[in-house]
Protein backbone atom coordinates (compact mmCIF):
# COMPACT_ATOMS: atom_id res chain seq x y z
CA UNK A 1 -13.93 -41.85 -1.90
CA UNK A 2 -12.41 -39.52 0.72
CA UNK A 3 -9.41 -41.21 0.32
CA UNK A 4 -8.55 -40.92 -2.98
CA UNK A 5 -9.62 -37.33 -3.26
CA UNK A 6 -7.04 -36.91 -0.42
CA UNK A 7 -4.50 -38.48 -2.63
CA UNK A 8 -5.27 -36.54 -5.90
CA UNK A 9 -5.01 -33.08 -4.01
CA UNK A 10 -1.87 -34.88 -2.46
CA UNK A 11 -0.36 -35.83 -5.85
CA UNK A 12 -1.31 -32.51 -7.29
CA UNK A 13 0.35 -30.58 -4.61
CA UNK A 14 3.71 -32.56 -5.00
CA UNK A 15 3.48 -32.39 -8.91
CA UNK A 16 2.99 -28.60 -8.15
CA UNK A 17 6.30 -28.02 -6.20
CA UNK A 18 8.46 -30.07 -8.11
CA UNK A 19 7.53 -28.60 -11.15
CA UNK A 20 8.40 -24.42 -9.68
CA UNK A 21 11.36 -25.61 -7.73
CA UNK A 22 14.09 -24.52 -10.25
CA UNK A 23 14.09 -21.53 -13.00
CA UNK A 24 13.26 -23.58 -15.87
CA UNK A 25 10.45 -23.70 -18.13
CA UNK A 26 9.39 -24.23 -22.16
CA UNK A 27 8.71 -21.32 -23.81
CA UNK A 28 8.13 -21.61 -27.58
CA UNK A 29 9.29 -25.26 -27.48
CA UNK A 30 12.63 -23.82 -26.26
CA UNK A 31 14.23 -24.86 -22.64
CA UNK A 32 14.76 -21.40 -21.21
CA UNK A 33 16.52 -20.55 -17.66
CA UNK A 34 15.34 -17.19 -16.22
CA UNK A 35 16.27 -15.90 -12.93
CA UNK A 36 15.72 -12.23 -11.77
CA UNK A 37 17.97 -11.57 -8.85
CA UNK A 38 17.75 -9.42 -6.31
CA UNK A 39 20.79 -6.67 -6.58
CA UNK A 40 22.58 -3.27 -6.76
CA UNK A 41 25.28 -4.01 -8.58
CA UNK A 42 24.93 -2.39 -11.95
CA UNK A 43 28.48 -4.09 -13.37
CA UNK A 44 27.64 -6.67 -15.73
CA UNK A 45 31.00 -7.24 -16.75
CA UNK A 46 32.41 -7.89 -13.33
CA UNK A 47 29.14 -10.63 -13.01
CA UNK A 48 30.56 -12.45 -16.23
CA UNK A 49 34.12 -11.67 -15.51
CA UNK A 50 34.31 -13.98 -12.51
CA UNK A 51 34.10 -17.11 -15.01
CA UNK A 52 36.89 -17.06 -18.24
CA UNK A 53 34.24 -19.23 -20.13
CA UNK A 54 31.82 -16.83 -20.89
CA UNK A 55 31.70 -13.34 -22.22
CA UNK A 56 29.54 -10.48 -23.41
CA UNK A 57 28.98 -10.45 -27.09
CA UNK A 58 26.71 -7.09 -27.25
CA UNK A 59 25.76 -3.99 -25.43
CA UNK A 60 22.41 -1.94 -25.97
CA UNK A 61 21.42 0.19 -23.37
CA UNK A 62 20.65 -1.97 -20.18
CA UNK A 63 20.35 -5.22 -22.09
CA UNK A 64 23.28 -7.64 -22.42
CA UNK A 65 23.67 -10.58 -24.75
CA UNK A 66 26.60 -12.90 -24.44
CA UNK A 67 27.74 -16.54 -24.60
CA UNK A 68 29.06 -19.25 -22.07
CA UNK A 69 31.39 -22.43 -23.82
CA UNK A 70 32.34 -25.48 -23.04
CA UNK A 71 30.95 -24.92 -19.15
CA UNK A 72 30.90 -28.03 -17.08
CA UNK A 73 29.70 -29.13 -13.61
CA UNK A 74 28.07 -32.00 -12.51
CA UNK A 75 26.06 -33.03 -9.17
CA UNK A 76 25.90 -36.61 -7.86
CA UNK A 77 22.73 -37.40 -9.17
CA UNK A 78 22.81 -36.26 -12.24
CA UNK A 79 23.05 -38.40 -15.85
CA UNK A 80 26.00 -39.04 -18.29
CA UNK A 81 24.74 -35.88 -20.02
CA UNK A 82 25.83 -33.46 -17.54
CA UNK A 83 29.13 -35.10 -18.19
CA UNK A 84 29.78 -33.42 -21.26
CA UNK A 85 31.04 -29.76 -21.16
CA UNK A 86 27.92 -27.20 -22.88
CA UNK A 87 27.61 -24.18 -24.54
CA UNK A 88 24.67 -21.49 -23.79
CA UNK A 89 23.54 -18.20 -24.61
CA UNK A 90 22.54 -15.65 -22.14
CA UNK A 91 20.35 -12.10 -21.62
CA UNK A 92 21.00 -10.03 -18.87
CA UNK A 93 18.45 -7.00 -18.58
CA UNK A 94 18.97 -4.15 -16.11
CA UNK A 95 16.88 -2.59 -14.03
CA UNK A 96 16.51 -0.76 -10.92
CA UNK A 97 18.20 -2.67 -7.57
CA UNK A 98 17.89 -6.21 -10.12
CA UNK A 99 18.77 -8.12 -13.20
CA UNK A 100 16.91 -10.71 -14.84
CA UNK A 101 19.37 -13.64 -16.54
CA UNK A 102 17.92 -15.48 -19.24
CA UNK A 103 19.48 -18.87 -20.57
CA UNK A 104 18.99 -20.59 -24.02
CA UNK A 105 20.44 -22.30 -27.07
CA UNK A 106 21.70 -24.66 -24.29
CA UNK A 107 24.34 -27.79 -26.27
CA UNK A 108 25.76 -30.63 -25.04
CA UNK A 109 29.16 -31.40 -26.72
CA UNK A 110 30.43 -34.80 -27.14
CA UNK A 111 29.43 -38.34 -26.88
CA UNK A 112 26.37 -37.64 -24.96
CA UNK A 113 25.61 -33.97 -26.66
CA UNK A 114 22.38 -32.32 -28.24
CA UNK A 115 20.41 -29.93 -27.58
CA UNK A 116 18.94 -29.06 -24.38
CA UNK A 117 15.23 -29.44 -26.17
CA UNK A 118 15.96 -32.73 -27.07
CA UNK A 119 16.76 -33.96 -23.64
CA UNK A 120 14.58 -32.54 -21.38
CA UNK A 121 11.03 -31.98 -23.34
CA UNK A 122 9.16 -34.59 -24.09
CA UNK A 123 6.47 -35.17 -26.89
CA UNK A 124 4.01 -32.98 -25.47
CA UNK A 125 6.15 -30.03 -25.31
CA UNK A 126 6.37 -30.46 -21.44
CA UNK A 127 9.72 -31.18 -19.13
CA UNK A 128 10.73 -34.37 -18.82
CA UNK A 129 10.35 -36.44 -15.58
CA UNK A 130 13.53 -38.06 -15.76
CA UNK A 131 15.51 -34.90 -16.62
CA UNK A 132 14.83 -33.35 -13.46
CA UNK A 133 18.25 -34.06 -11.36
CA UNK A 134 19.95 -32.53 -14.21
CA UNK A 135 18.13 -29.75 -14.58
CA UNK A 136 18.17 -29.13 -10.95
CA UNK A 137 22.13 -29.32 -10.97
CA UNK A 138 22.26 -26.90 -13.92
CA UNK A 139 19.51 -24.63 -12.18
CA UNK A 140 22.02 -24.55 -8.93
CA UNK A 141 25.08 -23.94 -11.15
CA UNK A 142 23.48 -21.25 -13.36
CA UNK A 143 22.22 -19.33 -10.34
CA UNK A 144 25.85 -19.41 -8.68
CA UNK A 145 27.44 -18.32 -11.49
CA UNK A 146 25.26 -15.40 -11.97
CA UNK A 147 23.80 -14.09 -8.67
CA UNK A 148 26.05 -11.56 -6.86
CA UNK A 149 24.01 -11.71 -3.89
CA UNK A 150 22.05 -14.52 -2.23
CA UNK A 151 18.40 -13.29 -2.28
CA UNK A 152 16.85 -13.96 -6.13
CA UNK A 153 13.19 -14.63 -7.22
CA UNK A 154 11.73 -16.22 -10.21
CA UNK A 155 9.69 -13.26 -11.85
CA UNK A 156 10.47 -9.39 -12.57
């Protein structure tokens, strides 16, 4: 009996930290990305200038919207989706000494394309198992392209 309650508490505790080890979660039955990173810089347009495939679509106040297209990257272990280039939207909110990015409306284009939802929540409205490489690639490549320093957190 001791055992197997060591194992459940074991298996628990792994589900746990794989689950919270990259910025993703379902939120409405939408895949979101949200990072709030640690940071003085107050220029939003330099942050989005350093990559030529995205750009701000609107201003108001300390909130900006924008898009990213036809983005690509792709990590050794991840599937033939991550093959195809992908469009997103993004939120970047302001605030004092940090910024909080928000990702959605994330497509695939091409032979392997759809929607984010589609391929990484299951049934159940959970993450899928098997999409976690990929989503751990795009988690890596999302923060690079939008963290000016190298100190972020998950929550505001």
């Amino acid at each position: 009996m001791k055992k197997i309650l060591i194992f459940a508490v074991f298996l628990f505790l792994s589900m746990s930290v794989q689950a919270q080890s990259n910025n993703f979660a379902v939120i409405g039955g939408r895949l979101v990305w949200e990072s709030v990173i640690i940071s003085n810089e107050a220029n939003v347009p330099v942050i989005i200038g350093r990559h030529s495939k995205m750009h701000i679509t609107s201003v108001i106040g300390d909130l900006y919207n924008g898009k990213g297209k036809m983005l690509s990257n792709t990590c050794n272990q991840s599937s033939k989706i991550l093959k195809n280039p992908y469009n997103f939207d993004f939120e970047i909110e302001m605030a004092e000494g940090k910024y909080r990015v928000t990702i959605s409306n994330i497509t695939f284009i091409g032979r392997h394309g759809g929607t984010a939802e589609a391929k990484y929540i299951n049934n159940s409205g959970e993450l899928e198992d098997n999409g976690f490489d990929d989503l751990m690639c795009l988690d890596a490549y999302f923060n690079k392209i939008f963290t000016m320093t190298s100190h972020y957190k998950n929550k505001m």
